[in-house]
N, C-alpha and C. Protein backbone atom coordinates (compact mmCIF):
# COMPACT_ATOMS: atom_id res chain seq x y z
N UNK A 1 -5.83 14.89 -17.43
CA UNK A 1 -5.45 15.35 -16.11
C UNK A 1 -3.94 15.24 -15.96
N UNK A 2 -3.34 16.10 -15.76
CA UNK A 2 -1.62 16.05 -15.24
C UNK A 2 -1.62 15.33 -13.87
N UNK A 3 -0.20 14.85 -14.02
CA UNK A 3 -0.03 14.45 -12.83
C UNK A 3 0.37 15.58 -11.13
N UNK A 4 0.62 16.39 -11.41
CA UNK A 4 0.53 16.99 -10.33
C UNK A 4 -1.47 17.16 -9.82
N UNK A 5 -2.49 17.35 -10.67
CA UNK A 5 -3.59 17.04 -10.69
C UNK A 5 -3.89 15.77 -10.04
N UNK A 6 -3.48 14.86 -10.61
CA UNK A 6 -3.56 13.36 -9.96
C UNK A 6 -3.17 13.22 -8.82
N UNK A 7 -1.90 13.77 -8.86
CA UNK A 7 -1.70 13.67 -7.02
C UNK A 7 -2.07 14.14 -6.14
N UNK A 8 -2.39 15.46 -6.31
CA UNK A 8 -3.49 16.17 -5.29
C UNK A 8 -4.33 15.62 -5.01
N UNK A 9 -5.29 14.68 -5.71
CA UNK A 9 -6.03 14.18 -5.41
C UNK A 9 -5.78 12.55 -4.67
N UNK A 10 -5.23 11.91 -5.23
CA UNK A 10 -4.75 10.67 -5.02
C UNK A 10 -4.43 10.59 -3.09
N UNK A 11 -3.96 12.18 -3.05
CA UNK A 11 -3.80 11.96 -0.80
C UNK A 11 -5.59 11.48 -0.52
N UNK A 12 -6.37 11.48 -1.07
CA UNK A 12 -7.86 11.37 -0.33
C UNK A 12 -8.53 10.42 -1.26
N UNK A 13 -7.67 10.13 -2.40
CA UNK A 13 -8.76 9.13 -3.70
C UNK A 13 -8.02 8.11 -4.08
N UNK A 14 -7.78 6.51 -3.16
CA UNK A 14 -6.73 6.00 -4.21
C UNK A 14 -7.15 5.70 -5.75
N UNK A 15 -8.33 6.17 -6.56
CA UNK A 15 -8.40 5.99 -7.37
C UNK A 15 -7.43 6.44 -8.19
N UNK A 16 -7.02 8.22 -7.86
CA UNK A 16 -6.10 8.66 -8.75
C UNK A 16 -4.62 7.98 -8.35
N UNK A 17 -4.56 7.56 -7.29
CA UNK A 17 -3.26 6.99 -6.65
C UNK A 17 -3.06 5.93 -8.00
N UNK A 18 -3.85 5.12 -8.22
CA UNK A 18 -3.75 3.93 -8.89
C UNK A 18 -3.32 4.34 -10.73
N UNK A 19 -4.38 5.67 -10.74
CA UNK A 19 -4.15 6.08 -12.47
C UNK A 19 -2.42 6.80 -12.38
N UNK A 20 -2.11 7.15 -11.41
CA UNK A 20 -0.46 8.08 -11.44
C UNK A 20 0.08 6.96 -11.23
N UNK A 21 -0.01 5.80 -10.30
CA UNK A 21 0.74 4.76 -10.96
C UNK A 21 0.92 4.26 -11.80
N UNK A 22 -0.58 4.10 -12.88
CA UNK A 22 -0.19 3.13 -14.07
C UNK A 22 0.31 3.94 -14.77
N UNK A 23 0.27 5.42 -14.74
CA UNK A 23 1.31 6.27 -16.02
C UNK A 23 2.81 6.09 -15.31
N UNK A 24 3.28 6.28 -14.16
CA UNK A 24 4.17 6.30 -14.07
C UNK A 24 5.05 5.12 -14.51
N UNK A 25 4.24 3.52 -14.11
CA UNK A 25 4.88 2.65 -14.08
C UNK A 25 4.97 2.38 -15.55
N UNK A 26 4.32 3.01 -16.26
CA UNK A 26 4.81 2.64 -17.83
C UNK A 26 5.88 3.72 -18.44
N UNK A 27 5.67 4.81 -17.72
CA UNK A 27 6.54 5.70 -18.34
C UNK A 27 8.37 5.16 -17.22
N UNK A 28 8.10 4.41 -16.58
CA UNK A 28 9.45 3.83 -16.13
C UNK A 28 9.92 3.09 -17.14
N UNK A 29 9.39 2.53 -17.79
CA UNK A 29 9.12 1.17 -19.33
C UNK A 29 8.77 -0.22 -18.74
N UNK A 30 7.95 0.07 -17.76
CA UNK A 30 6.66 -1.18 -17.53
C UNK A 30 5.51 -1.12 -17.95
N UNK A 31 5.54 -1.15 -19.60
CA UNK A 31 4.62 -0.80 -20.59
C UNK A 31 3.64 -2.05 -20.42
N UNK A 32 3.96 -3.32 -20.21
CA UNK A 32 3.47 -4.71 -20.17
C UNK A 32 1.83 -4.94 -19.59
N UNK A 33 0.90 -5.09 -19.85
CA UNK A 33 -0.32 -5.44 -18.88
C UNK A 33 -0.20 -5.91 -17.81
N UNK A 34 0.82 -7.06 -18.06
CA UNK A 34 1.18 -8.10 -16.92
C UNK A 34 2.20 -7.51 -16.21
N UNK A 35 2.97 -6.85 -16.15
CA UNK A 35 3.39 -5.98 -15.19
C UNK A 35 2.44 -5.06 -14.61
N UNK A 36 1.91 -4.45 -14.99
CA UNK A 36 1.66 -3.36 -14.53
C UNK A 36 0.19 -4.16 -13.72
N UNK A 37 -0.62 -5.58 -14.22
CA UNK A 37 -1.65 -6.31 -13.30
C UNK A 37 -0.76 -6.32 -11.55
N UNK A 38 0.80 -7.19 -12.08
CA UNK A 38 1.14 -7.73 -10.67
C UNK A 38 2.02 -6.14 -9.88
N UNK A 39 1.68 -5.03 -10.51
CA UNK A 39 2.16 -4.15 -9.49
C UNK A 39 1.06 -3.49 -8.96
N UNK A 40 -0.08 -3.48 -9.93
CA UNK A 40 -1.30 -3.28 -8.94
C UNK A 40 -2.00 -4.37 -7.88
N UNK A 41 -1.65 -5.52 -8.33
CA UNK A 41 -2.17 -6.31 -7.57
C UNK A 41 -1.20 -5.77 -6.04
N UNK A 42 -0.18 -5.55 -6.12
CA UNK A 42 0.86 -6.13 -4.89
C UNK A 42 0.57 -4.80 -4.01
N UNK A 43 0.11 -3.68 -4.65
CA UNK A 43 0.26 -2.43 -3.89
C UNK A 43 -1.34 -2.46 -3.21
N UNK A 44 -1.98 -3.09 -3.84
CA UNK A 44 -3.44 -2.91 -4.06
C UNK A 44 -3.54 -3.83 -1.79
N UNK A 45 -2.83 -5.45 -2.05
CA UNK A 45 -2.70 -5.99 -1.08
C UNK A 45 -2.04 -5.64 0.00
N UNK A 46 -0.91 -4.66 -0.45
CA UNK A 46 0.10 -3.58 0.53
C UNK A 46 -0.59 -2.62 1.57
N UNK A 47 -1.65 -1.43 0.92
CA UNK A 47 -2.00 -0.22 1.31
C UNK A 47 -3.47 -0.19 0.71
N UNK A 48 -4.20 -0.89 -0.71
CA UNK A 48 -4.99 -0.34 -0.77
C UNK A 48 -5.23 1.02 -2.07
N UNK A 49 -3.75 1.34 -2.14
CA UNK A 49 -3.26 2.79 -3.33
C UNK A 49 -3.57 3.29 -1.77
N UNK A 50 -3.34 3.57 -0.87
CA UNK A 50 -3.99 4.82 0.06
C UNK A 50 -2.53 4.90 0.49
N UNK A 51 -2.56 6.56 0.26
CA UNK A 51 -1.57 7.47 0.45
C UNK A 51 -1.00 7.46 2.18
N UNK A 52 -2.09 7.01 2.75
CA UNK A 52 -1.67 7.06 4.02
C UNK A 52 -1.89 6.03 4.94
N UNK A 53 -2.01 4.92 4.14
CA UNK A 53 -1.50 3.48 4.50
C UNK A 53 -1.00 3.23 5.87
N UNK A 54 -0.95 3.22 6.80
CA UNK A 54 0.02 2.99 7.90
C UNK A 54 0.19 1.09 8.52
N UNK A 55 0.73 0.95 9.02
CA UNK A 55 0.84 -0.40 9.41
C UNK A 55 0.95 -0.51 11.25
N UNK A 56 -0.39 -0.54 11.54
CA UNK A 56 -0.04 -0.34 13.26
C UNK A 56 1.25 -1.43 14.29
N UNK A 57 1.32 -2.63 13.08
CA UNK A 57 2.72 -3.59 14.15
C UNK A 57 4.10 -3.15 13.59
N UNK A 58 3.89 -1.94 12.31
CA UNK A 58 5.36 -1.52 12.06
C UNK A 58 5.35 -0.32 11.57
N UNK A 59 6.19 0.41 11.49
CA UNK A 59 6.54 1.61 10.68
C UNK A 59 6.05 1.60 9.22
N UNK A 60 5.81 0.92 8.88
CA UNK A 60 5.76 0.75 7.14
C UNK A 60 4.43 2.12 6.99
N UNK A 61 4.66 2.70 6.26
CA UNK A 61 3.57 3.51 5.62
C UNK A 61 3.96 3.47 3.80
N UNK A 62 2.51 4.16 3.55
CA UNK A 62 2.32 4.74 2.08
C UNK A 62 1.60 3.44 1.12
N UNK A 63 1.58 3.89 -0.16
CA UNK A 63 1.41 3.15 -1.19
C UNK A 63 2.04 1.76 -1.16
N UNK A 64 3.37 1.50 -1.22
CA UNK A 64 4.13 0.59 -1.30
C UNK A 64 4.84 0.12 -0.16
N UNK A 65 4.03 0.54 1.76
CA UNK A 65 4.64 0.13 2.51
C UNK A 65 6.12 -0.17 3.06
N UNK A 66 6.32 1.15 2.82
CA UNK A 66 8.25 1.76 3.08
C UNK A 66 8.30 1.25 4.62
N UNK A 67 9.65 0.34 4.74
CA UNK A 67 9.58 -0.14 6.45
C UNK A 67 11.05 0.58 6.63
N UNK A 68 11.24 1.53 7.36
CA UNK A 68 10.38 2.98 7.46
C UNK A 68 9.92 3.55 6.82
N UNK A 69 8.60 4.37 6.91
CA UNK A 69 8.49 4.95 6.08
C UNK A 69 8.92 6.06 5.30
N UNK A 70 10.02 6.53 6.80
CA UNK A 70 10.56 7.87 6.61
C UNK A 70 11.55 7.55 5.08
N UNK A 71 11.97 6.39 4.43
CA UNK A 71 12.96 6.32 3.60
C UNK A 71 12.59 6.75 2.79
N UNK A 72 11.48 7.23 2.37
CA UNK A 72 10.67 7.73 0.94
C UNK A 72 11.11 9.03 0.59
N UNK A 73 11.96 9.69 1.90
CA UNK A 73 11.92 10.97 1.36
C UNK A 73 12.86 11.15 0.47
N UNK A 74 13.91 9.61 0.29
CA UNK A 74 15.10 9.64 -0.64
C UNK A 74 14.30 10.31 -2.27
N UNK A 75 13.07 10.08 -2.32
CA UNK A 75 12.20 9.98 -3.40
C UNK A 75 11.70 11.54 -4.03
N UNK A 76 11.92 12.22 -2.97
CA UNK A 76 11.32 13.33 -3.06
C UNK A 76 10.32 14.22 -1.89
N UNK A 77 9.76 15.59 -1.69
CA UNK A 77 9.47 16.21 -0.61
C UNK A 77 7.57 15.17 -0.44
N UNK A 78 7.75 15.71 0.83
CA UNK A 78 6.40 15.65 1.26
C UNK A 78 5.88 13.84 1.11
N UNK A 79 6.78 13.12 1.26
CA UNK A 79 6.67 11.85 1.54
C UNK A 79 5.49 10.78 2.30
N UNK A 80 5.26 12.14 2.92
CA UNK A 80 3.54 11.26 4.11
C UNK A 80 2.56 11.43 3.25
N UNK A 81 2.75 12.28 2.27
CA UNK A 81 1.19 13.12 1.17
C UNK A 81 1.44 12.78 0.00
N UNK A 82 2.46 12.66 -0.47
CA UNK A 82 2.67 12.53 -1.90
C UNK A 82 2.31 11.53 -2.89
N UNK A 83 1.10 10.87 -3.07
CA UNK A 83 1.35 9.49 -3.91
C UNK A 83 2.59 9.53 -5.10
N UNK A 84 3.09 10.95 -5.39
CA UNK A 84 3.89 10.78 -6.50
C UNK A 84 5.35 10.54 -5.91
N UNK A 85 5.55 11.11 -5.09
CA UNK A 85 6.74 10.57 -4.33
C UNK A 85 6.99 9.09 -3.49
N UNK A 86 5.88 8.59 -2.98
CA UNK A 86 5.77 7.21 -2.77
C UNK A 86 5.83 6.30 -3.78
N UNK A 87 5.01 6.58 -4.72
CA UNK A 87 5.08 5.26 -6.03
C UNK A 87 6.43 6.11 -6.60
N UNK A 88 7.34 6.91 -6.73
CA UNK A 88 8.65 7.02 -7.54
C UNK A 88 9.36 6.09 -6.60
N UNK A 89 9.39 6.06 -5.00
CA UNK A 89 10.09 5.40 -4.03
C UNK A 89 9.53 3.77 -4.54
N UNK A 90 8.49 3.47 -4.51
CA UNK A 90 8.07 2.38 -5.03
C UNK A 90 8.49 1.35 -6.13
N UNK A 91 8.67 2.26 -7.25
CA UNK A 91 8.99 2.05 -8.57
C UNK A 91 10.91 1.53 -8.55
N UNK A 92 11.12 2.59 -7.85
CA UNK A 92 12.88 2.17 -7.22
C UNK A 92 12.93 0.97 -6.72
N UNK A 93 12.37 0.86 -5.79
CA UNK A 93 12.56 -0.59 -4.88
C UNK A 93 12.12 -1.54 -5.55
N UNK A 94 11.05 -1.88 -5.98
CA UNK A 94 10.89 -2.88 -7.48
C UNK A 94 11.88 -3.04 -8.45
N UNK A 95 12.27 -1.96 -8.73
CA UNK A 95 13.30 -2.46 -9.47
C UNK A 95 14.60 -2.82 -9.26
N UNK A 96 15.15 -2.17 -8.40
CA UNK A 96 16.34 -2.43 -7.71
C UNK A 96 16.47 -3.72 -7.50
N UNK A 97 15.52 -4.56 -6.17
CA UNK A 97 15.38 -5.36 -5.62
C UNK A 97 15.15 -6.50 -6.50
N UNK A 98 14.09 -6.69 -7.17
CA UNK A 98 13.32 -7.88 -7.85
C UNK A 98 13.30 -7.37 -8.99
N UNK A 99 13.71 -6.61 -10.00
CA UNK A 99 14.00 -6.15 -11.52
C UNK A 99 12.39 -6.00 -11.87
N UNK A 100 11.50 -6.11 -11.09
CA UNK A 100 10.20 -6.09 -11.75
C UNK A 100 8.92 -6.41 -10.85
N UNK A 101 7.77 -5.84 -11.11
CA UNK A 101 6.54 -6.62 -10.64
C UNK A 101 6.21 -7.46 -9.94
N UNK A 102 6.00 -8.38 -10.70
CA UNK A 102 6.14 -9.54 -11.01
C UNK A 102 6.79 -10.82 -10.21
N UNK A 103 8.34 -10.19 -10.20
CA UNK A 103 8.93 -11.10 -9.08
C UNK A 103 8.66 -10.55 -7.64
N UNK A 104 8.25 -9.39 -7.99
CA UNK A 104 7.99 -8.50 -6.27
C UNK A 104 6.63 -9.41 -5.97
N UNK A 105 5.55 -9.22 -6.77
CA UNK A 105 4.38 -10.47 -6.52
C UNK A 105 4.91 -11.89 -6.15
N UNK A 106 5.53 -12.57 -6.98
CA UNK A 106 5.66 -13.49 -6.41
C UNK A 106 6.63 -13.95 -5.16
N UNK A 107 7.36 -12.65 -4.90
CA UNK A 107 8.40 -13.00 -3.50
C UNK A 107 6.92 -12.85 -2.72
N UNK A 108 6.11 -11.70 -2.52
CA UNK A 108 5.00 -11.85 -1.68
C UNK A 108 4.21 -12.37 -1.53
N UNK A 109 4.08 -13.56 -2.79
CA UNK A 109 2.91 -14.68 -2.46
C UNK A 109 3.72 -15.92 -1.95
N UNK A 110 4.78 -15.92 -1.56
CA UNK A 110 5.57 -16.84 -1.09
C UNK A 110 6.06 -16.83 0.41
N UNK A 111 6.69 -15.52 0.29
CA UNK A 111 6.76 -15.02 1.67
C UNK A 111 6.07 -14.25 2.63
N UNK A 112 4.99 -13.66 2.17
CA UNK A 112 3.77 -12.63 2.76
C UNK A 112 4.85 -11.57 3.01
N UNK A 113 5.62 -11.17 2.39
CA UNK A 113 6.29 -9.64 2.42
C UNK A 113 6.96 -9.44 1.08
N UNK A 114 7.63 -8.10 0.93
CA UNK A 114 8.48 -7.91 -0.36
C UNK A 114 9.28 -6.77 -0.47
């Protein structure tokens, strides 16, 4: 299945949400199990993989809970629908922020945010 395939589906299935993540997040070079466990774990506790995630005490939407959500569109079009544009926005902020997974898991099991 391509990923434009995956994502079409992924707005109504986080199943595919979850498979376009794990290709993406390895084709970023988070080839690791253990990366790629604590970025599913963290998104999984975030949204769910659901594309349309919302957070009723804040702005945060999507996959990876953008606070706003509107910032995703730095990522690419169609930002409210896109799991592929949310997890690329995703994949950025992980890395930027916490160089990885991993430390993004554990800032959020410490602080209940990330």
């Amino acid at each position: 299945m391509t990923d434009r395939q995956m994502n079409d589906r992924a707005e109504y299935h986080p199943y595919f949400a979850r498979k376009l993540g794990h290709r993406m997040a390895r084709d970023h070079g988070w080839r690791s199990d253990r990366q790629w466990h604590c970025l599913r774990r963290l998104w999984n506790l975030e949204s769910s993989w659901r594309v349309h995630a919302d957070n009723p005490n804040n702005s945060a939407y999507g996959i990876p809970q953008a606070l706003p959500g509107s910032k995703m569109s730095s990522a690419g079009d169609h930002w409210r629908r896109s799991a592929h544009t949310q997890i690329t926005w995703g994949i950025r902020y992980v890395r930027d922020r916490y160089h990885g997974p991993c430390v993004a898991m554990h800032h959020k099991n410490r602080h209940g945010w990330y």
